[in-house]
N, C-alpha and C. Protein backbone atom coordinates (compact mmCIF):
# COMPACT_ATOMS: atom_id res chain seq x y z
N UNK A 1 27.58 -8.40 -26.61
CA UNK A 1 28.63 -7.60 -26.04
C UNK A 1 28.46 -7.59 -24.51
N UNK A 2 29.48 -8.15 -23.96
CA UNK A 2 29.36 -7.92 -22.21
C UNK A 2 29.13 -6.27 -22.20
N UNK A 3 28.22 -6.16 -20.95
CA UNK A 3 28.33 -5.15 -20.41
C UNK A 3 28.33 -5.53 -18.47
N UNK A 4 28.99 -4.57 -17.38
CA UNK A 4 29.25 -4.90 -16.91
C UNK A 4 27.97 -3.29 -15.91
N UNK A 5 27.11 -4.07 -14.86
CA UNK A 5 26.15 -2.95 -14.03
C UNK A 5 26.73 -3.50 -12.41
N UNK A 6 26.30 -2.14 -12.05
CA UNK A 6 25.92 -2.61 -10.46
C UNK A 6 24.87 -2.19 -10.14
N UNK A 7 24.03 -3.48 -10.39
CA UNK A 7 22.06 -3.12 -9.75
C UNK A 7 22.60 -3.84 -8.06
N UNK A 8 21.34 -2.87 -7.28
CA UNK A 8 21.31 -2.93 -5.86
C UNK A 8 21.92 -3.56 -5.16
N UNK A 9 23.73 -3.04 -5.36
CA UNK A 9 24.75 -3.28 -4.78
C UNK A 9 25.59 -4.41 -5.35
N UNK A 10 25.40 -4.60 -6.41
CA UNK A 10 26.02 -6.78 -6.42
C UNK A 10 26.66 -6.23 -8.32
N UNK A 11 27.04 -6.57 -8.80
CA UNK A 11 27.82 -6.00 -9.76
C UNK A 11 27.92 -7.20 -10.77
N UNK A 12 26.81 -7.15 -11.86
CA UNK A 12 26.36 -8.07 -12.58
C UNK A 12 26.98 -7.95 -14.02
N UNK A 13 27.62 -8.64 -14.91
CA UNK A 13 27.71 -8.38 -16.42
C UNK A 13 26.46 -9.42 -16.88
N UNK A 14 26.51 -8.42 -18.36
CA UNK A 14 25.32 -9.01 -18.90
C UNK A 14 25.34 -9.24 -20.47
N UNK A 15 25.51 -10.52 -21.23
CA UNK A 15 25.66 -10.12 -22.73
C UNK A 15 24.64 -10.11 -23.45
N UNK A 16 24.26 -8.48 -23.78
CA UNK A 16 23.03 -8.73 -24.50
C UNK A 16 23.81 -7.43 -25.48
N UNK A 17 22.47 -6.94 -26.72
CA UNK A 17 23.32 -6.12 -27.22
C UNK A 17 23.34 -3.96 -26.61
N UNK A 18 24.11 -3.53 -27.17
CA UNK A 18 24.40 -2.26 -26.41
C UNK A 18 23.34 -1.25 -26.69
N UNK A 19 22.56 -1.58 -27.27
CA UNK A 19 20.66 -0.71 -27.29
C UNK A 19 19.59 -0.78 -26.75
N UNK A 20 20.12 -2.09 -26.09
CA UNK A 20 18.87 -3.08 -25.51
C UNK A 20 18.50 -2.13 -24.28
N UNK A 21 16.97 -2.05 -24.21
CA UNK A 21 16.80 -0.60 -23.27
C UNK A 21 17.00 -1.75 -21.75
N UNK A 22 17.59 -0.82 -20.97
CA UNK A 22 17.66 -1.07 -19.87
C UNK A 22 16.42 -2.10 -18.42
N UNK A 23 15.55 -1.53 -19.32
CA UNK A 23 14.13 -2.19 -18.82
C UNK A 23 14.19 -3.52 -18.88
N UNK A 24 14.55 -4.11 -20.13
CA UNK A 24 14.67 -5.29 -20.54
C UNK A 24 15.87 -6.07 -20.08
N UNK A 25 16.88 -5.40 -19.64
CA UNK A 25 17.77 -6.30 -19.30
C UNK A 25 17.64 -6.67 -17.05
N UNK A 26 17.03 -5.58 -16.96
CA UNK A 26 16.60 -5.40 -15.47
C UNK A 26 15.53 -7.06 -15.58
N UNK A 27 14.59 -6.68 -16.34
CA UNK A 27 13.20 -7.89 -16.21
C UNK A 27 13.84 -8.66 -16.67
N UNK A 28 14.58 -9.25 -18.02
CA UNK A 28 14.68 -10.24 -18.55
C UNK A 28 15.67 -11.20 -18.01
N UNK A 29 17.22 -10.62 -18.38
CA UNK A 29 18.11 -11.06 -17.92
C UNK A 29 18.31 -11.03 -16.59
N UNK A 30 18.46 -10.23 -15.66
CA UNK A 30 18.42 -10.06 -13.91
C UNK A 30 16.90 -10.70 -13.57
N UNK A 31 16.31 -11.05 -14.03
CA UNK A 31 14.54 -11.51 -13.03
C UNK A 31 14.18 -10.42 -12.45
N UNK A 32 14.62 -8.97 -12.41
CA UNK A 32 14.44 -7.95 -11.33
C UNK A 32 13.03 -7.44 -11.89
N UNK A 33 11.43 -8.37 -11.80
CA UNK A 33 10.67 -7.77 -12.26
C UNK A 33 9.65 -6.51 -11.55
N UNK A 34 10.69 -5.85 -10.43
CA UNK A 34 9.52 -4.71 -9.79
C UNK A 34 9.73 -3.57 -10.79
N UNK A 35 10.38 -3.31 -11.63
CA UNK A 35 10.39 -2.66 -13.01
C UNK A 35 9.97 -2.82 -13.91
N UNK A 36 8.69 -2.06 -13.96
CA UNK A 36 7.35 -2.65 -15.31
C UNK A 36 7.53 -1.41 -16.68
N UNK A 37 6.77 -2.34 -17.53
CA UNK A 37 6.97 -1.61 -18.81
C UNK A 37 5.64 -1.03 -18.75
N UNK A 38 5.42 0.59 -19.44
CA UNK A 38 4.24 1.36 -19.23
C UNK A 38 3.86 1.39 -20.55
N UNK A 39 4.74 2.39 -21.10
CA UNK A 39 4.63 2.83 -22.31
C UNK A 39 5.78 2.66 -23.32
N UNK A 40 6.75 2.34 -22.91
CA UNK A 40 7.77 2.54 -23.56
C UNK A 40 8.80 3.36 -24.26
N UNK A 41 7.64 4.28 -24.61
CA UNK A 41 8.41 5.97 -24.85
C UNK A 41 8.58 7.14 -23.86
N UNK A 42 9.06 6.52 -22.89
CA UNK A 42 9.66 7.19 -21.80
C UNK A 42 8.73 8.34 -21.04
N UNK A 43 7.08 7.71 -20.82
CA UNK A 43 6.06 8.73 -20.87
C UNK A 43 5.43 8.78 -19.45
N UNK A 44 5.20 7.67 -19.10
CA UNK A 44 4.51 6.93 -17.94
C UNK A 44 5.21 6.82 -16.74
N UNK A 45 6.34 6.72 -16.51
CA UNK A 45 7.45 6.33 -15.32
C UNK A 45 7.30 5.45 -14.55
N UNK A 46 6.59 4.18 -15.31
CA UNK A 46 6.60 2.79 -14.44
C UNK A 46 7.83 2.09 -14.71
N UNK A 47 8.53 2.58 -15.37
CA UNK A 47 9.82 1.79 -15.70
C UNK A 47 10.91 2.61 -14.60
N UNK A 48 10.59 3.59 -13.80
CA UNK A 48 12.12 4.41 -13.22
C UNK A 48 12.67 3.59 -12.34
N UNK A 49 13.81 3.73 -12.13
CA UNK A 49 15.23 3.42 -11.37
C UNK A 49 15.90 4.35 -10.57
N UNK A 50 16.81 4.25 -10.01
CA UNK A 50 17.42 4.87 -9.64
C UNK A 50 19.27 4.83 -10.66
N UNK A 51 19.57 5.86 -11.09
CA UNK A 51 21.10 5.62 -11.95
C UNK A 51 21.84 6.51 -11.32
N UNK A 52 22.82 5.99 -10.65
CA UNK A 52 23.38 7.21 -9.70
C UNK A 52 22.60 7.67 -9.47
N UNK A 53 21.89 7.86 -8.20
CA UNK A 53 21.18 8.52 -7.58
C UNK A 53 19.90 8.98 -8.07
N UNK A 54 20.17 9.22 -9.18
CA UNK A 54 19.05 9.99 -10.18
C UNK A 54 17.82 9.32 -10.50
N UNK A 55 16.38 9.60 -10.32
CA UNK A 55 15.53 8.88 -10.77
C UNK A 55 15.37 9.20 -12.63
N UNK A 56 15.33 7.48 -12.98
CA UNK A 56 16.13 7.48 -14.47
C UNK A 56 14.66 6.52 -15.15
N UNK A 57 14.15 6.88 -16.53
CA UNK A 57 13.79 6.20 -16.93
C UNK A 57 13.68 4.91 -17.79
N UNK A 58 13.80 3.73 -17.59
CA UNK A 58 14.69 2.92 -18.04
C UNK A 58 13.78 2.29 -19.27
N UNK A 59 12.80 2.70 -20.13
CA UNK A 59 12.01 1.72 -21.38
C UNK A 59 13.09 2.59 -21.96
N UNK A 60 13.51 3.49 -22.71
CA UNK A 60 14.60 3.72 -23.62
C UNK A 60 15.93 4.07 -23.48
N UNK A 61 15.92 3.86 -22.01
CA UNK A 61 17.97 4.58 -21.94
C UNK A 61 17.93 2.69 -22.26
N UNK A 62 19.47 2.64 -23.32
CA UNK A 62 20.55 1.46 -23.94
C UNK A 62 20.99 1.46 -22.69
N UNK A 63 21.56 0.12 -22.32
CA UNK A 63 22.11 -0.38 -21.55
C UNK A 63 23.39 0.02 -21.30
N UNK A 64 23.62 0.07 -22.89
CA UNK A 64 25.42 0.57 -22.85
C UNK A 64 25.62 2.02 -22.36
N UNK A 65 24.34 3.04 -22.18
CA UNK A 65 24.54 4.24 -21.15
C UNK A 65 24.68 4.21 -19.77
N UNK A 66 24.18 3.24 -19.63
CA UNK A 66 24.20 2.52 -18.31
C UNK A 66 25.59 1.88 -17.26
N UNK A 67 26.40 0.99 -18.46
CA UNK A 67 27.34 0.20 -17.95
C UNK A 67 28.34 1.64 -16.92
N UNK A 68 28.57 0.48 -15.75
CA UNK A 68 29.36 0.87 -14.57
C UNK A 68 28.73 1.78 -13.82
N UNK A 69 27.44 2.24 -14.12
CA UNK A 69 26.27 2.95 -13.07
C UNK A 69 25.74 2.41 -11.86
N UNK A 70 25.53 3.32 -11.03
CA UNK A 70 25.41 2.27 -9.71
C UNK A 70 23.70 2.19 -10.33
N UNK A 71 22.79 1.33 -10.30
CA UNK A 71 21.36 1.32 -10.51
C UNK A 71 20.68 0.74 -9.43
N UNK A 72 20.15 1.21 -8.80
CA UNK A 72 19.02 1.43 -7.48
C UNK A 72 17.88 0.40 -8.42
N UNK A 73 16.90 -0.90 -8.34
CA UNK A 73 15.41 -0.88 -8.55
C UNK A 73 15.23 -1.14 -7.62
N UNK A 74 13.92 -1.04 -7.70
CA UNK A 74 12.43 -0.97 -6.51
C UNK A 74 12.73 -2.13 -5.21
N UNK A 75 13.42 -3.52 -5.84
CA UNK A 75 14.33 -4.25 -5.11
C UNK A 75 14.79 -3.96 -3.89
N UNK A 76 16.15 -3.07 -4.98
CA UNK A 76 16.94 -2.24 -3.77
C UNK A 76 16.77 -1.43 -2.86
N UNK A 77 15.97 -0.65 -3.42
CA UNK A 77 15.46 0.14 -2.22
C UNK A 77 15.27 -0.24 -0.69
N UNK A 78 14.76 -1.31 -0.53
CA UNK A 78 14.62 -2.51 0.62
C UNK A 78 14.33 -3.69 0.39
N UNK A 79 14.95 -4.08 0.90
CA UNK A 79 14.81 -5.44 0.82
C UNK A 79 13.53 -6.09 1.82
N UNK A 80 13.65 -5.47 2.86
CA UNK A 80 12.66 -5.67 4.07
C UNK A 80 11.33 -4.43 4.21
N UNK A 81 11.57 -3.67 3.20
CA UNK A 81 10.57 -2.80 3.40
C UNK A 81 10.66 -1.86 4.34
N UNK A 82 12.03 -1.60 4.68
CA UNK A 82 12.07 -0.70 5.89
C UNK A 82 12.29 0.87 5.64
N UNK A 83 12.74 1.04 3.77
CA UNK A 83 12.36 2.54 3.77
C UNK A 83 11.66 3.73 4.23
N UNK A 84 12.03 3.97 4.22
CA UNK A 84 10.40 5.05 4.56
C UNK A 84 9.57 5.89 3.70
N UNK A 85 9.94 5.63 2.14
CA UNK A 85 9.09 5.07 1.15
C UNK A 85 7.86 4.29 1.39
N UNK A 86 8.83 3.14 1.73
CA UNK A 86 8.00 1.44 1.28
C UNK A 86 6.88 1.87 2.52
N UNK A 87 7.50 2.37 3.62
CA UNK A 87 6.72 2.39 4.93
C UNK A 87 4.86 2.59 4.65
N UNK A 88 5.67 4.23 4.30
CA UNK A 88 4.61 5.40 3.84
C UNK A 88 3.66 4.39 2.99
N UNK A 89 3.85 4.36 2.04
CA UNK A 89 2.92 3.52 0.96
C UNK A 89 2.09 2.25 1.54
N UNK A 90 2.74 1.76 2.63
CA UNK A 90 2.09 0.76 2.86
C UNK A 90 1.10 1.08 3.85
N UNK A 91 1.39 1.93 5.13
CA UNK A 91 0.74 2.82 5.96
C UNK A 91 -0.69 3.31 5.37
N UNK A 92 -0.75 4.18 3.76
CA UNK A 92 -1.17 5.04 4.16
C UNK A 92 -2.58 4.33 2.83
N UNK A 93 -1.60 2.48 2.41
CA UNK A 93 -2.88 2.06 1.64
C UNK A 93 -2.65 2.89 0.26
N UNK A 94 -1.51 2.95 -0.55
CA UNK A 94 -1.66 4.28 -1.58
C UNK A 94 -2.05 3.35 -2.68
N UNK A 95 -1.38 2.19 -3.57
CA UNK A 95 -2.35 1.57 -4.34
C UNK A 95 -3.52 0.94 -4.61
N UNK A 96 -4.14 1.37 -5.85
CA UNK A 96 -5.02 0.30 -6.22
C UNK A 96 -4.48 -0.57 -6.91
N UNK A 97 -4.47 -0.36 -8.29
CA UNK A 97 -3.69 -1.57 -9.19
C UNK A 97 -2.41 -1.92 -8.87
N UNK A 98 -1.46 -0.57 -8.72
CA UNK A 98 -0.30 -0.93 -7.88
C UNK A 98 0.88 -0.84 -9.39
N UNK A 99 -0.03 -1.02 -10.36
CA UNK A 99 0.95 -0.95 -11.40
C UNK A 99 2.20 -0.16 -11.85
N UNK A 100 1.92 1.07 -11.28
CA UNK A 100 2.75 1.93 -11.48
C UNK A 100 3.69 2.29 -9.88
N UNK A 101 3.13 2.18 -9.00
CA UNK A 101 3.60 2.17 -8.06
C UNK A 101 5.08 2.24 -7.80
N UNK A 102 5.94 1.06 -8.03
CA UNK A 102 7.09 0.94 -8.00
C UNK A 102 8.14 1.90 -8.76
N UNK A 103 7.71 2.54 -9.94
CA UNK A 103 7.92 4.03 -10.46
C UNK A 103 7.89 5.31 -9.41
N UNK A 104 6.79 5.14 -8.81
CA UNK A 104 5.97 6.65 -8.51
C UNK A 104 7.61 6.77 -6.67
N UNK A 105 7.47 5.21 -6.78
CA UNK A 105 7.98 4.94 -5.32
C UNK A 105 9.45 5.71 -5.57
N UNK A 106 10.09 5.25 -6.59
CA UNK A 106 11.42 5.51 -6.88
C UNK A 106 11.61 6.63 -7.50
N UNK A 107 10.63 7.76 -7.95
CA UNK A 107 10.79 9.16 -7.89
C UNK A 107 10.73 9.75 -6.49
N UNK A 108 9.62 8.94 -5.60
CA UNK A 108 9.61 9.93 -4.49
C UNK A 108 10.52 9.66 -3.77
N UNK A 109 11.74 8.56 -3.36
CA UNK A 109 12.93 8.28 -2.93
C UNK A 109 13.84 9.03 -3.56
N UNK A 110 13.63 9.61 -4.59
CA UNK A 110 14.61 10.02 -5.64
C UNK A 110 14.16 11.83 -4.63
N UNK A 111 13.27 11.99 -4.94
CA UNK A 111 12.95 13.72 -4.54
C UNK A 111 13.45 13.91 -2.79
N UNK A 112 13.09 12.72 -2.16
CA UNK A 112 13.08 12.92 -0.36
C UNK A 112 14.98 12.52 -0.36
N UNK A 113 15.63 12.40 -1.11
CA UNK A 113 16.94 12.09 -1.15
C UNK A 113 17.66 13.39 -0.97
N UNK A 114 16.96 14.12 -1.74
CA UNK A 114 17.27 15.77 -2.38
C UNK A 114 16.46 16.21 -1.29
N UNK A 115 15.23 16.54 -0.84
CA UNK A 115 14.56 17.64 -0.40
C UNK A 115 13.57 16.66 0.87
N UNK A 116 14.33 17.29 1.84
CA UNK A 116 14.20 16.59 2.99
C UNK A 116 12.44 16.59 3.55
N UNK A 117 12.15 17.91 3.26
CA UNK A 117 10.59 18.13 3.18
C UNK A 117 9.85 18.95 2.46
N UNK A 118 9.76 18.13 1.24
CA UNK A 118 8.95 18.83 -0.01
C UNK A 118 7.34 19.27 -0.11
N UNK A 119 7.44 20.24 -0.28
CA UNK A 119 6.43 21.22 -0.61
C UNK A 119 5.43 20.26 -1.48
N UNK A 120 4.09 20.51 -1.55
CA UNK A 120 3.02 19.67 -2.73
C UNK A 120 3.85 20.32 -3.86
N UNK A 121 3.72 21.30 -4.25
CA UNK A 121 4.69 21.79 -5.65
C UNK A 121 5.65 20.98 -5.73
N UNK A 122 6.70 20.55 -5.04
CA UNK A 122 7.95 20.20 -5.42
C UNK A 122 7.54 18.95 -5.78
N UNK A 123 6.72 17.73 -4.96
CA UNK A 123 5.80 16.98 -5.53
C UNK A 123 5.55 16.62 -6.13
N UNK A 124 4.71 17.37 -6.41
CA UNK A 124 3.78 17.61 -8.12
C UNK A 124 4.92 17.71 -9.50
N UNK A 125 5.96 18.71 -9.00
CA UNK A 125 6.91 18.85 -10.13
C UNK A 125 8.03 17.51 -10.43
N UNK A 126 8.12 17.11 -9.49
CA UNK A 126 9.31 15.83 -9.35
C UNK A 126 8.17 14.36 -9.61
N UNK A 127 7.03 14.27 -9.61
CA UNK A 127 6.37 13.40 -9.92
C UNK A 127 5.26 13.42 -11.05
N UNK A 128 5.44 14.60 -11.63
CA UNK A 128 4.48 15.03 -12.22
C UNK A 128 4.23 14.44 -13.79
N UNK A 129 5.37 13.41 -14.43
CA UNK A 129 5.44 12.55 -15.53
C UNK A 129 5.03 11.70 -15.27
N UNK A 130 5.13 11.11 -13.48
CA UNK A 130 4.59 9.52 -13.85
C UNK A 130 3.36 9.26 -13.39
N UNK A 131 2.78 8.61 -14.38
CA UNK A 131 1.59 8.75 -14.46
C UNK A 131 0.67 7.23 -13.56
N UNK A 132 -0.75 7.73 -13.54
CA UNK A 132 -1.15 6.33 -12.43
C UNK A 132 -2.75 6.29 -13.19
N UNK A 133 -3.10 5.16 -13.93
CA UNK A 133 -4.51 4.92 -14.08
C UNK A 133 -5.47 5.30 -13.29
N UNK A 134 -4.91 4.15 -11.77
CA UNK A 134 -5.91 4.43 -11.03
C UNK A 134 -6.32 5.82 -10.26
N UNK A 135 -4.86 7.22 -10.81
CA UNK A 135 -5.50 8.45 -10.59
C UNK A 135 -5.72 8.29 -8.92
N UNK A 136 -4.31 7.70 -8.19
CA UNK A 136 -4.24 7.80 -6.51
C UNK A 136 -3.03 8.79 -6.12
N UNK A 137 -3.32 10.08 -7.08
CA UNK A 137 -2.28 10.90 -6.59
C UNK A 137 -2.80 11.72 -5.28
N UNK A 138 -3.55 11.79 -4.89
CA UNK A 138 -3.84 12.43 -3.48
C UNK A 138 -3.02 11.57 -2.10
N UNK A 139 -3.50 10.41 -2.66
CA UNK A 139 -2.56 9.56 -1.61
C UNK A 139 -1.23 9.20 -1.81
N UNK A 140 -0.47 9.20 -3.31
CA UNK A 140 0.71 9.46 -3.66
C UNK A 140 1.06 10.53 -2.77
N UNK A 141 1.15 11.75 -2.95
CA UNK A 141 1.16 12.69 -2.13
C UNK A 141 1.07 12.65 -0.99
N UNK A 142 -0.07 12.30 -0.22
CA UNK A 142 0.07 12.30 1.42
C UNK A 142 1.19 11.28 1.78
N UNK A 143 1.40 10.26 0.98
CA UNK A 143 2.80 9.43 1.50
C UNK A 143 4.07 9.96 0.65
N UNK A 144 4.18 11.10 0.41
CA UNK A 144 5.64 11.81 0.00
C UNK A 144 5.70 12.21 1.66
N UNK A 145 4.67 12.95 1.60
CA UNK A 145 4.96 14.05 3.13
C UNK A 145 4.88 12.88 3.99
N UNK A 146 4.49 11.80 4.22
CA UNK A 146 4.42 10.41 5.34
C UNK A 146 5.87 10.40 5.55
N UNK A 147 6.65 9.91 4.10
CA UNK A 147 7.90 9.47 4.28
C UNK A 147 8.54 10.51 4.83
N UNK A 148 8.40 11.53 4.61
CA UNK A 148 9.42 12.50 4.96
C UNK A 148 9.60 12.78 6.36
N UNK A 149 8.64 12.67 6.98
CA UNK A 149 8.24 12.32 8.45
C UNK A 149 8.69 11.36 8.95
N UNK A 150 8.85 9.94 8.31
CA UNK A 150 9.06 8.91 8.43
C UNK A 150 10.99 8.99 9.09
N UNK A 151 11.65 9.89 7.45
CA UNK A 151 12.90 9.62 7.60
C UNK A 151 13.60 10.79 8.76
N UNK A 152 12.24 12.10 9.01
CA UNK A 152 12.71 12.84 10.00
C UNK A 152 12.15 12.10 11.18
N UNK A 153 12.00 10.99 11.50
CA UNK A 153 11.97 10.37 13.07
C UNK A 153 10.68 9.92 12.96
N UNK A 154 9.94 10.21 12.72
CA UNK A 154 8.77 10.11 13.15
C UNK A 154 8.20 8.58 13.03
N UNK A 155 7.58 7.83 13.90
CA UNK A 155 7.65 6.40 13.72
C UNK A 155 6.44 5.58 12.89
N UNK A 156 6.71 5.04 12.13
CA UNK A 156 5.72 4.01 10.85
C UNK A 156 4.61 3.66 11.97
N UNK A 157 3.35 3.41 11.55
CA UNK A 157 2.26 2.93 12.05
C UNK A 157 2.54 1.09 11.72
N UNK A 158 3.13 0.62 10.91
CA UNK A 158 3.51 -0.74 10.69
C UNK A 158 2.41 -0.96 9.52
N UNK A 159 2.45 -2.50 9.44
CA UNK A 159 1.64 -3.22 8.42
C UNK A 159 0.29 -3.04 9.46
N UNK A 160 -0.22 -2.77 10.22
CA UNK A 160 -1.60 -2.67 10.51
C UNK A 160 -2.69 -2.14 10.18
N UNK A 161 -2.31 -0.58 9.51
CA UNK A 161 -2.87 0.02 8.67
C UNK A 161 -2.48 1.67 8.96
N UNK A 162 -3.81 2.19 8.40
CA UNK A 162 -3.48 3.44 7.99
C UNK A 162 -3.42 4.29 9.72
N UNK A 163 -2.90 5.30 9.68
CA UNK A 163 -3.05 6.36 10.57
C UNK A 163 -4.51 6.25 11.66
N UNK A 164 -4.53 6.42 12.84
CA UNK A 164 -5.45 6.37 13.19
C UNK A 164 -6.43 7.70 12.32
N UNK A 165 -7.85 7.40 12.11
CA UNK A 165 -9.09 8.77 11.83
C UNK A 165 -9.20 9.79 13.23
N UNK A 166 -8.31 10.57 13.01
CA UNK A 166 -8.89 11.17 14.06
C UNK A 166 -10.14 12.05 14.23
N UNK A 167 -11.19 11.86 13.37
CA UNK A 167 -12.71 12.64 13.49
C UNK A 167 -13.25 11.71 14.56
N UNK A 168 -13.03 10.45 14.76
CA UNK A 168 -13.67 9.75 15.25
C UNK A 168 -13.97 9.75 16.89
N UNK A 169 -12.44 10.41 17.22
CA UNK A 169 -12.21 11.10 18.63
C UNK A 169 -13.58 11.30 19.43
């Protein structure tokens, strides 16, 4: 059955069938593989998106809930990395495995969309499903509040690295 999406801006049909979770048609059919499979029962949030705006979990929403949704992936977000997401994360060194990452990224784009400068609570509550092995939520966190800085002016340190230490002064 055609179904007809608009992933990160470009407006794709796709014939697969109308259950097929969304995950699968992102990786399989589109190649869009910065959308990884965690768990599958909608537990982990390495699979989120953006669906209208909304950070959405895509191992069990059907596709056919989907059709004519605008859908944001990790892709879209930048292309060049110039979010202030992508910035933050890269700045501040936040993965290890990285596996989940592209999830954790597209909730916290999803929360700094809504809440210009979120509280650790708000944080914690808007990120608080998706989950990370490597257990780098401290630095998840310090790059929510990075970005938010980021998108209120404040200027990226670049690909060079993290923040200067300032003990070292």
């Amino acid at each position: 059955m055609p179904i007809t999406l608009k992933v990160n801006g470009t407006t794709r049909t796709v014939d697969v069938p109308a259950d097929m979770p969304l995950l699968w048609v992102l990786r399989d059919e589109l190649d869009l593989k910065g959308t990884k499979f965690g768990c599958g029962a909608n537990r982990c949030g390495a699979c989120t998106v953006h669906v209208n705006g909304v950070a959405q979990r895509t191992c069990t929403l059907p596709v056919s809930r989907a059709a004519g949704a605008d859908i944001t992936t990790i892709e879209g977000l930048s292309a060049d990395g110039a979010h202030a997401v992508q910035q933050a994360w890269e700045e501040l060194d936040v993965p290890q495995c990285g596996y989940c990452q592209a999830g954790q990224m597209m909730a916290a784009a999803s929360l700094l969309a809504k809440t210009a400068k979120p509280t650790d609570a708000e944080i914690a509550t808007a990120l608080n499903t998706n989950l990370c092995r490597c257990a780098t939520y401290l630095r998840i966190r310090a790059a929510v509040h990075r970005a938010a800085e980021i998108k209120a002016g404040g200027a990226a340190v670049g690909s060079s690295g993290a923040p200067k230490n300032h003990e070292e002064d």
